[in-house]
PDB file of N, CA and C in Angstrom:
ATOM      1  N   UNK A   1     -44.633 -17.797 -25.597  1.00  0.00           N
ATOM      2  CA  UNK A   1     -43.760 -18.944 -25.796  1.00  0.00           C
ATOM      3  C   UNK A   1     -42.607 -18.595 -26.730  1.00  0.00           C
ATOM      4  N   UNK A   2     -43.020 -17.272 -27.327  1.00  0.00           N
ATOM      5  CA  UNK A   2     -41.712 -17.020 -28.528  1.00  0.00           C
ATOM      6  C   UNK A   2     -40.819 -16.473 -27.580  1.00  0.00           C
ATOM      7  N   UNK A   3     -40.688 -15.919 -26.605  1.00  0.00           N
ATOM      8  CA  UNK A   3     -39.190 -15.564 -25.809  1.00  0.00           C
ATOM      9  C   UNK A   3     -38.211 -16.305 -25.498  1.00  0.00           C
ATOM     10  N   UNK A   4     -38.985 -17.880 -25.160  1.00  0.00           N
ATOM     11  CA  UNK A   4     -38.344 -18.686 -24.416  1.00  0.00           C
ATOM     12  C   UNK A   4     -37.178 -18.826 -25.594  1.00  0.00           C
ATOM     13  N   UNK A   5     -37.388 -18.659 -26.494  1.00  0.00           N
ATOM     14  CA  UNK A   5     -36.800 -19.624 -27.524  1.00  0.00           C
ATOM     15  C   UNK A   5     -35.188 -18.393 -27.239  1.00  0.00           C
ATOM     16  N   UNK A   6     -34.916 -17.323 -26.769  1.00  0.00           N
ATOM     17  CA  UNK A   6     -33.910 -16.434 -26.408  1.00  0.00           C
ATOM     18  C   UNK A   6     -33.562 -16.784 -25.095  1.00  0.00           C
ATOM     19  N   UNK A   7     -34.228 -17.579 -24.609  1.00  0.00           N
ATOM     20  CA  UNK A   7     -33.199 -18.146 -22.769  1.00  0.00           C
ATOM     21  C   UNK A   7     -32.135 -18.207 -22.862  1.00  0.00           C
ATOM     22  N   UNK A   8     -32.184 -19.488 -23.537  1.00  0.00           N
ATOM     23  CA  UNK A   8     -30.410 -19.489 -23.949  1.00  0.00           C
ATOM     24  C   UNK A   8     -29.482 -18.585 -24.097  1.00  0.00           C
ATOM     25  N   UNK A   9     -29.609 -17.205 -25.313  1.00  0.00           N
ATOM     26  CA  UNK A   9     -29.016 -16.623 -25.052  1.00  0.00           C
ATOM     27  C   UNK A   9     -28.658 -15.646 -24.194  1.00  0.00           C
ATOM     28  N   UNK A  10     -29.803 -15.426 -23.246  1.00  0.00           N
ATOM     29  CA  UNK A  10     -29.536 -14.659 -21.712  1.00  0.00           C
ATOM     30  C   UNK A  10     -29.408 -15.264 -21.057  1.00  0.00           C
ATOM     31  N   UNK A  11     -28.924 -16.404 -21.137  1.00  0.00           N
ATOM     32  CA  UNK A  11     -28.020 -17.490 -19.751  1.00  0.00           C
ATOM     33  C   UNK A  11     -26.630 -17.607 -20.275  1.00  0.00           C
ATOM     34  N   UNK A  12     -26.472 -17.394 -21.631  1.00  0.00           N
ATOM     35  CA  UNK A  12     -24.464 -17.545 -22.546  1.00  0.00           C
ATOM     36  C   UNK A  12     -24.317 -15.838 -21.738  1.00  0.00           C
ATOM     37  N   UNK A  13     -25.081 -14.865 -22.206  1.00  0.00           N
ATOM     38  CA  UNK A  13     -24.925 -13.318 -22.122  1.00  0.00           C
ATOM     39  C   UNK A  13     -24.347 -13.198 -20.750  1.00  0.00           C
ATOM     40  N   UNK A  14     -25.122 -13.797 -19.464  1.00  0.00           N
ATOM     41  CA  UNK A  14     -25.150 -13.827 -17.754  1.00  0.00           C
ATOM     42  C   UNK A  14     -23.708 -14.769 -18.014  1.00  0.00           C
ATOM     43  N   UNK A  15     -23.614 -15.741 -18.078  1.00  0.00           N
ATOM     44  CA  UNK A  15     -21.947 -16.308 -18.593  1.00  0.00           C
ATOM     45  C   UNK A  15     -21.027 -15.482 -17.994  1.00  0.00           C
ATOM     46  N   UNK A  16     -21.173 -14.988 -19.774  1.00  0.00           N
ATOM     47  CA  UNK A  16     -20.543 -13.795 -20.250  1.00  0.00           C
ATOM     48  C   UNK A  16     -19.666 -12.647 -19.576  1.00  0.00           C
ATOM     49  N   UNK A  17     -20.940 -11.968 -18.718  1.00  0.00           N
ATOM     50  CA  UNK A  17     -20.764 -10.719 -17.818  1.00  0.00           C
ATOM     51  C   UNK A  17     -20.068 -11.727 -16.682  1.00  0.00           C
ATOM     52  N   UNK A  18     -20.520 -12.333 -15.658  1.00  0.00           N
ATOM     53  CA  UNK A  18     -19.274 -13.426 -14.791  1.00  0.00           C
ATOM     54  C   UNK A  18     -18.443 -13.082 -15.204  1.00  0.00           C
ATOM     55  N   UNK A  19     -17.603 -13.813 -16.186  1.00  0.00           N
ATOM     56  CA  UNK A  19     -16.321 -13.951 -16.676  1.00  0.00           C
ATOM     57  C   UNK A  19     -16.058 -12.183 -16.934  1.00  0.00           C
ATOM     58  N   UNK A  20     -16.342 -11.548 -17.938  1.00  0.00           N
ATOM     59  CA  UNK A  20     -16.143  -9.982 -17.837  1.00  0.00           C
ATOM     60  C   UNK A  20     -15.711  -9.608 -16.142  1.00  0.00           C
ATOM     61  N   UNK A  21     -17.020  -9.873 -15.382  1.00  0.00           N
ATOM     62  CA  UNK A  21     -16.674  -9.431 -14.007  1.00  0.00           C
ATOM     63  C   UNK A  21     -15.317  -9.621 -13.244  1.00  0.00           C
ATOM     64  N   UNK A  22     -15.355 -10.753 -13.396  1.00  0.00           N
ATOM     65  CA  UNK A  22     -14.034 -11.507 -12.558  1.00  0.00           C
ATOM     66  C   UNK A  22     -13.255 -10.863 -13.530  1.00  0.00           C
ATOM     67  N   UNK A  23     -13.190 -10.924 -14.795  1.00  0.00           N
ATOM     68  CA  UNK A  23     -12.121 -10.347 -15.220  1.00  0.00           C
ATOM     69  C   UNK A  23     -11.288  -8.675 -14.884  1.00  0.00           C
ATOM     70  N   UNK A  24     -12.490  -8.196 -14.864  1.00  0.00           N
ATOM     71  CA  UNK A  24     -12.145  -6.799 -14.541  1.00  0.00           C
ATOM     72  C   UNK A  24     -12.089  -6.270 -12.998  1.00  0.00           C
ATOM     73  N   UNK A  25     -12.138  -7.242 -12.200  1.00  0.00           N
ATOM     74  CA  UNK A  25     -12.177  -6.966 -10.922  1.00  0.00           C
ATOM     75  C   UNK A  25     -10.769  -7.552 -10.360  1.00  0.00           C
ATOM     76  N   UNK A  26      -9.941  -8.398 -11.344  1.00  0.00           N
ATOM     77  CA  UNK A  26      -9.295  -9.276 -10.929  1.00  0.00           C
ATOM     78  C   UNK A  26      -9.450 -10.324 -10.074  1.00  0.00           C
ATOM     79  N   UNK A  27     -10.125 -10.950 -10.051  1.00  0.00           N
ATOM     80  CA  UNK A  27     -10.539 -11.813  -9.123  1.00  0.00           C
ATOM     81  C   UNK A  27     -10.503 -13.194  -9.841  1.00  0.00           C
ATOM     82  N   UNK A  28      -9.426 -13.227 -11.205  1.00  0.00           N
ATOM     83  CA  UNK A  28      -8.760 -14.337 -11.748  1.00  0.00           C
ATOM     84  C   UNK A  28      -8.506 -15.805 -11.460  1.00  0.00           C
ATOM     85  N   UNK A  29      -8.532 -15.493  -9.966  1.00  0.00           N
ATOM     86  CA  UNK A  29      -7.304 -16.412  -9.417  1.00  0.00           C
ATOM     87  C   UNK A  29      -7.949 -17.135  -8.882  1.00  0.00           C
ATOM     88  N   UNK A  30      -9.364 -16.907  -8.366  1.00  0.00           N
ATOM     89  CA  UNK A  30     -10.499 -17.945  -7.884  1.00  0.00           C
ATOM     90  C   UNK A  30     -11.078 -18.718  -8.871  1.00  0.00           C
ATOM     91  N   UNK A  31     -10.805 -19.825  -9.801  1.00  0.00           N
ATOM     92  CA  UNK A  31     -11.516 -21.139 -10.331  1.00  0.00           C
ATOM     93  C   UNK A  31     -12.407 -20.976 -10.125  1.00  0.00           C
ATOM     94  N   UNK A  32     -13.179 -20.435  -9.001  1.00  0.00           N
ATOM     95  CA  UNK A  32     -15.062 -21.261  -9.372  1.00  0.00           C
ATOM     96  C   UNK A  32     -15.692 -20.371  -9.449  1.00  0.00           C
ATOM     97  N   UNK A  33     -15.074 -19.044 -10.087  1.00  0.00           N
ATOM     98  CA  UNK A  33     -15.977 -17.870 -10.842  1.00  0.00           C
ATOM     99  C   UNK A  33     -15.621 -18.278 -12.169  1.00  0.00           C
ATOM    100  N   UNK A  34     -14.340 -18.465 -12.380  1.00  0.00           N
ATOM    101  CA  UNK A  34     -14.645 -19.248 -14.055  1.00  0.00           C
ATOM    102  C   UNK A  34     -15.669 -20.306 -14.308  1.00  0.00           C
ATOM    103  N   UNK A  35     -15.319 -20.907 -13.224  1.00  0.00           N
ATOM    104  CA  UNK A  35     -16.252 -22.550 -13.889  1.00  0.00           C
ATOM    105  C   UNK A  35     -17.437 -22.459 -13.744  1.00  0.00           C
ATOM    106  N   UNK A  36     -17.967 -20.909 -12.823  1.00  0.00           N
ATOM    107  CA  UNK A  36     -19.211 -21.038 -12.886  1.00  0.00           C
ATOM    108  C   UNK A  36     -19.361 -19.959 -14.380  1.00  0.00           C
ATOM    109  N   UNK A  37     -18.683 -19.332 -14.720  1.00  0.00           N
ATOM    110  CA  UNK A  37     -18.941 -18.562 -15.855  1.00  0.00           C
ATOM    111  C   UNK A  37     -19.308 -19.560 -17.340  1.00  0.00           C
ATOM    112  N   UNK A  38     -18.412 -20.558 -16.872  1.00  0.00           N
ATOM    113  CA  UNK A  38     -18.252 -21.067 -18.060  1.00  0.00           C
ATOM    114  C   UNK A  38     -19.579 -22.806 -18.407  1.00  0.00           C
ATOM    115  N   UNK A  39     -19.717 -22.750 -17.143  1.00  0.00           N
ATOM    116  CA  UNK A  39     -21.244 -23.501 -17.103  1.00  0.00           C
ATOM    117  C   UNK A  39     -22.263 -23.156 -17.579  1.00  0.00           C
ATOM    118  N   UNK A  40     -22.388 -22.015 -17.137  1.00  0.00           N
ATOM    119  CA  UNK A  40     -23.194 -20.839 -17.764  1.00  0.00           C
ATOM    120  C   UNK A  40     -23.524 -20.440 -19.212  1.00  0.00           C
ATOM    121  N   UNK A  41     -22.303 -20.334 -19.960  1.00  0.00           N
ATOM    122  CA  UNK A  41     -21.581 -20.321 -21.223  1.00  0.00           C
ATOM    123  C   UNK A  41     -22.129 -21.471 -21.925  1.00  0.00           C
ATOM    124  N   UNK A  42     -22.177 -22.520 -21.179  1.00  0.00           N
ATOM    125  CA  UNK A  42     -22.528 -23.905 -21.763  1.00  0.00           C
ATOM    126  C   UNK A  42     -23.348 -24.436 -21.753  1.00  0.00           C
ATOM    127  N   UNK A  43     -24.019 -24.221 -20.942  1.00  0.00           N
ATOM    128  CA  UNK A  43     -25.724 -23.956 -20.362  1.00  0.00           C
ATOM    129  C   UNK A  43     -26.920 -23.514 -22.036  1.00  0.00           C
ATOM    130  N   UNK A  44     -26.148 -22.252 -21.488  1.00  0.00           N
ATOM    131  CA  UNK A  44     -26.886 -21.099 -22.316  1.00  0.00           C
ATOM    132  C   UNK A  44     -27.039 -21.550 -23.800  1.00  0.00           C
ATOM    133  N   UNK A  45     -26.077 -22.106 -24.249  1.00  0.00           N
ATOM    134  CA  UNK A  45     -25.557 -22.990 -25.465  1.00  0.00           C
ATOM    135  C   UNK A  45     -26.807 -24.261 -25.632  1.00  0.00           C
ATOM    136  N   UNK A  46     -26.384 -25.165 -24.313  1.00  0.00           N
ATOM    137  CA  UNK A  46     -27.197 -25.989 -25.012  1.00  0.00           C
ATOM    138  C   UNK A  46     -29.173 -25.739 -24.891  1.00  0.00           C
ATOM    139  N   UNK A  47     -29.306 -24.969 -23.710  1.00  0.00           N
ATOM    140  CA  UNK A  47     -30.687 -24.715 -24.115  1.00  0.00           C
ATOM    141  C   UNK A  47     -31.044 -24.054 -24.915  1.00  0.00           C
ATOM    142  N   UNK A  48     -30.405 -22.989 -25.641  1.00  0.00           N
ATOM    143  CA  UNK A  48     -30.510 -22.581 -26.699  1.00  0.00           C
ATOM    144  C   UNK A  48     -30.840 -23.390 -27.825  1.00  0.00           C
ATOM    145  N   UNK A  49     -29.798 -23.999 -27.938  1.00  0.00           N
ATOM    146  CA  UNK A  49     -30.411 -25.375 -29.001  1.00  0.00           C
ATOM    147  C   UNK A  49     -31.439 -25.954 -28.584  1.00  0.00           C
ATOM    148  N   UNK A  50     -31.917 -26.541 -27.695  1.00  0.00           N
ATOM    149  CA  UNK A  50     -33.155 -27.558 -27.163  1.00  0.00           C
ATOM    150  C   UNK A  50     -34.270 -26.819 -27.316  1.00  0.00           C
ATOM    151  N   UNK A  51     -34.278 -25.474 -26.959  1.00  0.00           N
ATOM    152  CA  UNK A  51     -35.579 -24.700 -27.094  1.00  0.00           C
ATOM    153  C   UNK A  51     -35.843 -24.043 -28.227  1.00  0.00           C
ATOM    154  N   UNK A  52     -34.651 -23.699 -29.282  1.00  0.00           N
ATOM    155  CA  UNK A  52     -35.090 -23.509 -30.519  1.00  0.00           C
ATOM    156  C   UNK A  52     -35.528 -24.392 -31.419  1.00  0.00           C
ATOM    157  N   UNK A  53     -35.057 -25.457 -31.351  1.00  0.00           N
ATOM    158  CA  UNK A  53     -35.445 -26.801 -31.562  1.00  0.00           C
ATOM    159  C   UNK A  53     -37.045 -27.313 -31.709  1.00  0.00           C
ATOM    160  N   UNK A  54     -37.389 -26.659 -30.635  1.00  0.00           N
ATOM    161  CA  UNK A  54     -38.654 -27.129 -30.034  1.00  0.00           C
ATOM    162  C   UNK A  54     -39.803 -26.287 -30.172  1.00  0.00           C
ATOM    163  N   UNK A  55     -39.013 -24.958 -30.124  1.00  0.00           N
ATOM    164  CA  UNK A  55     -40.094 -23.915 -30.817  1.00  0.00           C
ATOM    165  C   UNK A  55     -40.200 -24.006 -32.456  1.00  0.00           C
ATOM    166  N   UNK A  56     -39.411 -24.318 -33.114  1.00  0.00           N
ATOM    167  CA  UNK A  56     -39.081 -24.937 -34.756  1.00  0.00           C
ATOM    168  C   UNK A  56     -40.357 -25.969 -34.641  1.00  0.00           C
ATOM    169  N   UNK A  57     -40.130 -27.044 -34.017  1.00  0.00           N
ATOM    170  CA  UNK A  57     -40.893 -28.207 -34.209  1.00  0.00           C
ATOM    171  C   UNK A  57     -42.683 -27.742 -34.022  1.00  0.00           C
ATOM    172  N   UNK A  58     -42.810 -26.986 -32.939  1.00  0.00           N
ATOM    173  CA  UNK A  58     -44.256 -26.314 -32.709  1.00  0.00           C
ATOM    174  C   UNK A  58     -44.458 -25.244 -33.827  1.00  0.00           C
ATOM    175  N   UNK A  59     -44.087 -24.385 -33.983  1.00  0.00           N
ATOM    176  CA  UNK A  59     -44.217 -24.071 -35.441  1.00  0.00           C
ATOM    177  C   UNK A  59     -44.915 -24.642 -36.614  1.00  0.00           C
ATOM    178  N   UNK A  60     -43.952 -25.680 -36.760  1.00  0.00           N
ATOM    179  CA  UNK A  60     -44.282 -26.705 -37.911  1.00  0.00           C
ATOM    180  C   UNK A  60     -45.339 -27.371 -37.488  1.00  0.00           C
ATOM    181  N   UNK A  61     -46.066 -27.762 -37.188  1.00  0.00           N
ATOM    182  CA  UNK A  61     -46.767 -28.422 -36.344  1.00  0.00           C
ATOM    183  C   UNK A  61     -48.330 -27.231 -36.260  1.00  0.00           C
ATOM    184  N   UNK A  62     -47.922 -26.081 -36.313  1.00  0.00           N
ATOM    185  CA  UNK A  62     -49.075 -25.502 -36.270  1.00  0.00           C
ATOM    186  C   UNK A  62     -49.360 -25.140 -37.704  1.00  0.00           C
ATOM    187  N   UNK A  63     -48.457 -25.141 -38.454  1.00  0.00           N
ATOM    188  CA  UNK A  63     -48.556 -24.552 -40.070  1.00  0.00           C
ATOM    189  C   UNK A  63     -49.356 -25.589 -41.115  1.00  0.00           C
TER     190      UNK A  63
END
């Protein structure tokens, strides 16, 4: 259960590489490799918070 609490940041990281990709491939000019990059980005963000959150709270809870 302690990994989960890093999802988040390998769903911002996967983002990440998208946007890198498109970037370096040029493939700029297509919108819905950004917006999916950047969902991703935002994604990754907020489960990050929700699941650290939650692994914090179980923690406490076992101590």
């Amino acid at each position: 259960m302690n990994f989960l609490k890093y999802l988040g940041v390998l769903v911002m990281l996967i983002g990440a590489g998208v946007l890198v990709f498109i970037g370096v491939t040029g493939g700029a000019q297509a919108n819905i490799g950004l917006f999916v990059g950047l969902g991703l980005i935002l994604l990754g963000y907020v489960l990050h918070i929700v699941l650290d959150k939650k692994a914090s709270e179980q923690e406490r809870l076992h101590n």
